[in-house]
C-alpha atoms as a PDB file:
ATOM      1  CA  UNK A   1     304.651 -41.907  44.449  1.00  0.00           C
ATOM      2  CA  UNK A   2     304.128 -44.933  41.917  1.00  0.00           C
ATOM      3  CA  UNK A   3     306.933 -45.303  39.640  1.00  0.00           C
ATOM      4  CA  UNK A   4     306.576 -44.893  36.277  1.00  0.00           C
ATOM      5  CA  UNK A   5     308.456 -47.176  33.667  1.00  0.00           C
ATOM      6  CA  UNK A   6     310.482 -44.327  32.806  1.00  0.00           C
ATOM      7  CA  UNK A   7     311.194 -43.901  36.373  1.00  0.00           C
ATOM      8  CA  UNK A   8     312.625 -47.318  36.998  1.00  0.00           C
ATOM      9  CA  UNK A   9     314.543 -47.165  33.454  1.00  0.00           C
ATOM     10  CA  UNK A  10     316.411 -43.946  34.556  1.00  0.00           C
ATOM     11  CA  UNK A  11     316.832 -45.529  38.397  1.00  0.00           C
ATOM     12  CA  UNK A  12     317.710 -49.257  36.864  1.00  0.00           C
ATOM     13  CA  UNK A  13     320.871 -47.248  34.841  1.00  0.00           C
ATOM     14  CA  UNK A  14     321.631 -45.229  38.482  1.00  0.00           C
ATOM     15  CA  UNK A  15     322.059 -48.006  40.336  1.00  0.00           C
ATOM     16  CA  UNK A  16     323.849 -50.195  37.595  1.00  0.00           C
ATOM     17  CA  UNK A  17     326.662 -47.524  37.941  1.00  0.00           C
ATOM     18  CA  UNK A  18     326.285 -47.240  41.820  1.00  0.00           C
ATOM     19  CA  UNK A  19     326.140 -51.271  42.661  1.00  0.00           C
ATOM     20  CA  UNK A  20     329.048 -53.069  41.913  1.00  0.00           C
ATOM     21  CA  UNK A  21     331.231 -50.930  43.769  1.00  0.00           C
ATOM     22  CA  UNK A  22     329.304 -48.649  46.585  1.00  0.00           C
ATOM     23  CA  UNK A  23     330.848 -47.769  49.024  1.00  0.00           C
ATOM     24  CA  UNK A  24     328.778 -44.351  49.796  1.00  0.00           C
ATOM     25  CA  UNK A  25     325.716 -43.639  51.721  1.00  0.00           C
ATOM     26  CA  UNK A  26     322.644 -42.528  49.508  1.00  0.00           C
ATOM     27  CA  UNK A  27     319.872 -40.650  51.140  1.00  0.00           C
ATOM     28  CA  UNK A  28     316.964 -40.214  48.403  1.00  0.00           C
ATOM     29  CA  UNK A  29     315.016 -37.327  49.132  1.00  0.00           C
ATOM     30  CA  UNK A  30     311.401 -37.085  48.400  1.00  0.00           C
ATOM     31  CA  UNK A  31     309.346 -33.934  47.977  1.00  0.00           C
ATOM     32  CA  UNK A  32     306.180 -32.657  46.757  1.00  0.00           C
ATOM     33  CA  UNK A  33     304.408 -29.201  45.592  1.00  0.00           C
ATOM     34  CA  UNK A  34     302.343 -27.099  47.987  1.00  0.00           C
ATOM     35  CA  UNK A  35     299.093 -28.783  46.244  1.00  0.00           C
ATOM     36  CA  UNK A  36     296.633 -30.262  49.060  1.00  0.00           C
ATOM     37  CA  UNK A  37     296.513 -33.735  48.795  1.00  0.00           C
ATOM     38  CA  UNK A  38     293.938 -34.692  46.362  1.00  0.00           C
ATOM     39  CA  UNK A  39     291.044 -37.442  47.614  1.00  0.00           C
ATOM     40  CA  UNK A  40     292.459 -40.324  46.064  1.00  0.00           C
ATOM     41  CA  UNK A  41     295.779 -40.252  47.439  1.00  0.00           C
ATOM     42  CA  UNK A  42     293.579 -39.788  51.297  1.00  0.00           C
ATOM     43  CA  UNK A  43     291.853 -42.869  50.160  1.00  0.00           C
ATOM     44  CA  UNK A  44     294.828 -44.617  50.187  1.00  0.00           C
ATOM     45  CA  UNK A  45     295.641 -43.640  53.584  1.00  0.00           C
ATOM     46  CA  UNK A  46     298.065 -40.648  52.078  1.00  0.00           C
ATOM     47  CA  UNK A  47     296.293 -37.846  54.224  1.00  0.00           C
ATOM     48  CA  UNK A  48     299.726 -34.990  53.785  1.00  0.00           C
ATOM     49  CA  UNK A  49     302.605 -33.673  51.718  1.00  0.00           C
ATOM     50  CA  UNK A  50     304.676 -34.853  53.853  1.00  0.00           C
ATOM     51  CA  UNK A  51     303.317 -38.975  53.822  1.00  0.00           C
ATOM     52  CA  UNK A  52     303.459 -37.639  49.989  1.00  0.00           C
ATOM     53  CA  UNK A  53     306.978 -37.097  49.860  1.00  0.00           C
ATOM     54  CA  UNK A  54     307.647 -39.976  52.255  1.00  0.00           C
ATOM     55  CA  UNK A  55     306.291 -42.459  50.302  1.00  0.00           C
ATOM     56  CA  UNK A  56     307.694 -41.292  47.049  1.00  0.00           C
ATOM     57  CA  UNK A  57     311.275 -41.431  48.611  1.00  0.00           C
ATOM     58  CA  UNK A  58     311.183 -44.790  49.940  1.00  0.00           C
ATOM     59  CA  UNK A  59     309.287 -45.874  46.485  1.00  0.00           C
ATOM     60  CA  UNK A  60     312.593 -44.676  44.387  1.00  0.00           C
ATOM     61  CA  UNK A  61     314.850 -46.261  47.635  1.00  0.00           C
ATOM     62  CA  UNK A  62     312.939 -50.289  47.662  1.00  0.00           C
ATOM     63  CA  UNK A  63     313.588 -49.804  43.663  1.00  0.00           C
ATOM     64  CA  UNK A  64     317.208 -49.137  43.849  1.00  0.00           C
ATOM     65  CA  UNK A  65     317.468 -51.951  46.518  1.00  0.00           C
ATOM     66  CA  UNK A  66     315.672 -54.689  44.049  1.00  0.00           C
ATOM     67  CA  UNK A  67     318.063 -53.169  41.218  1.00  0.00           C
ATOM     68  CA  UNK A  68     321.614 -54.219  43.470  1.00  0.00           C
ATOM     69  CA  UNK A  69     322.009 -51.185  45.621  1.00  0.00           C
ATOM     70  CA  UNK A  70     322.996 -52.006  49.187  1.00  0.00           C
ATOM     71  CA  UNK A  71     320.166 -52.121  51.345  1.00  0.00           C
ATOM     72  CA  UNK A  72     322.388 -50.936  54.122  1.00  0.00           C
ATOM     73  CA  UNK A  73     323.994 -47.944  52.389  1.00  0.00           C
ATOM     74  CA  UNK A  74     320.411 -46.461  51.148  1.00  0.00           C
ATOM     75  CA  UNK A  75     318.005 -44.833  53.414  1.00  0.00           C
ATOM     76  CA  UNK A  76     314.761 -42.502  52.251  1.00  0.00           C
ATOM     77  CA  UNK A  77     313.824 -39.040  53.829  1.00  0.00           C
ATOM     78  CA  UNK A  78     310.326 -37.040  52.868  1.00  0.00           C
ATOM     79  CA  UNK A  79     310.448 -33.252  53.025  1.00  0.00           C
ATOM     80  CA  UNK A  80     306.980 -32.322  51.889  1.00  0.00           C
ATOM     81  CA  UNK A  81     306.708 -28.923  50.381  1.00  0.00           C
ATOM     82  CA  UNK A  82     309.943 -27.714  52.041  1.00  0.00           C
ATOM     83  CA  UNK A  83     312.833 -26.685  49.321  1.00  0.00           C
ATOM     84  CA  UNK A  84     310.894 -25.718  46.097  1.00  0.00           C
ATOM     85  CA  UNK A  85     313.377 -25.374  43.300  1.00  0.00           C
ATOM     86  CA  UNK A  86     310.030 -23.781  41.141  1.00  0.00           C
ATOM     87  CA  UNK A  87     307.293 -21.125  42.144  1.00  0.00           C
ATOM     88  CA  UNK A  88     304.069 -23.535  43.592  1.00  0.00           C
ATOM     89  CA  UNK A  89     302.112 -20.154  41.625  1.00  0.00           C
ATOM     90  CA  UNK A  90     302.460 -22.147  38.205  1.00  0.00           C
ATOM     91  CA  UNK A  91     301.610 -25.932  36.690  1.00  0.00           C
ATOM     92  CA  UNK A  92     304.799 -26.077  35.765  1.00  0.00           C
ATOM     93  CA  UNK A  93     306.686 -24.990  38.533  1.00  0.00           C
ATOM     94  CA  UNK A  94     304.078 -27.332  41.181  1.00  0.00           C
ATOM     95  CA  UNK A  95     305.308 -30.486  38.351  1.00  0.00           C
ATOM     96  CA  UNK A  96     309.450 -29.025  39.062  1.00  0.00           C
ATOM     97  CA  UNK A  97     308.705 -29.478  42.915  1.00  0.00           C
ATOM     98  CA  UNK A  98     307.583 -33.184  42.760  1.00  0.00           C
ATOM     99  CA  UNK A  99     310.897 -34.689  42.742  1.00  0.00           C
ATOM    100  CA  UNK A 100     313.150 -37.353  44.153  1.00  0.00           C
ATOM    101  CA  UNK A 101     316.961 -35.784  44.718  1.00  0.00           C
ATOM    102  CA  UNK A 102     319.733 -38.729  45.339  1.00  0.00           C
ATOM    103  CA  UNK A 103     322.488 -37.495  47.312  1.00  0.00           C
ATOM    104  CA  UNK A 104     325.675 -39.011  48.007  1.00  0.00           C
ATOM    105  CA  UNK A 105     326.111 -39.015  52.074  1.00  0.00           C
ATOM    106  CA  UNK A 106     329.487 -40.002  52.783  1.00  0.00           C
ATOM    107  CA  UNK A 107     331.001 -42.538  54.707  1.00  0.00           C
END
């Protein structure tokens, strides 16, 4: 759920499009593989996939917000494990279902 520097490069160049001019509601989606949560994450207090997904959401959300995107027009919602776009049965697919999805919401 910490962003990387890559992370808040690709997120910096999102919302240098989406600031000057928004308009539209963003929802940021968070998610997470089917993976238990491992005992560092419960040591800080992250006990689920769904805190997981949660706190990975509103970590990509606060980032946009410090890079010019309306606090007001930006909200963050966790949805665990739900939605995998990859089997959870592979390394792979487990790294394709920890994601963060922006979605344009509308007016």
């Amino acid at each position: 759920y910490e962003l990387t520097e890559a992370g808040k490069e690709t997120i910096a160049k999102v919302a240098q499009i989406l600031a000057p001019e928004q308009q539209e509601r963003l929802v940021v989606n968070g998610y997470t593989d089917n993976a238990p949560v491992g005992a560092t994450l419960q040591n800080q207090g992250i006990t689920s996939n769904q805190i997981l997904s949660e706190k990975r959401a509103d970590a990509v959300m606060q980032y946009m917000i410090s890079q010019g995107v309306k606090a007001e027009l930006v909200s963050a919602q966790g949805w665990g494990e739900a939605d995998p776009i990859a089997p959870n049965s592979t390394t792979q697919g487990r790294s394709q279902n920890r994601r963060v999805e922006i979605t344009l919401a509308g007016m």
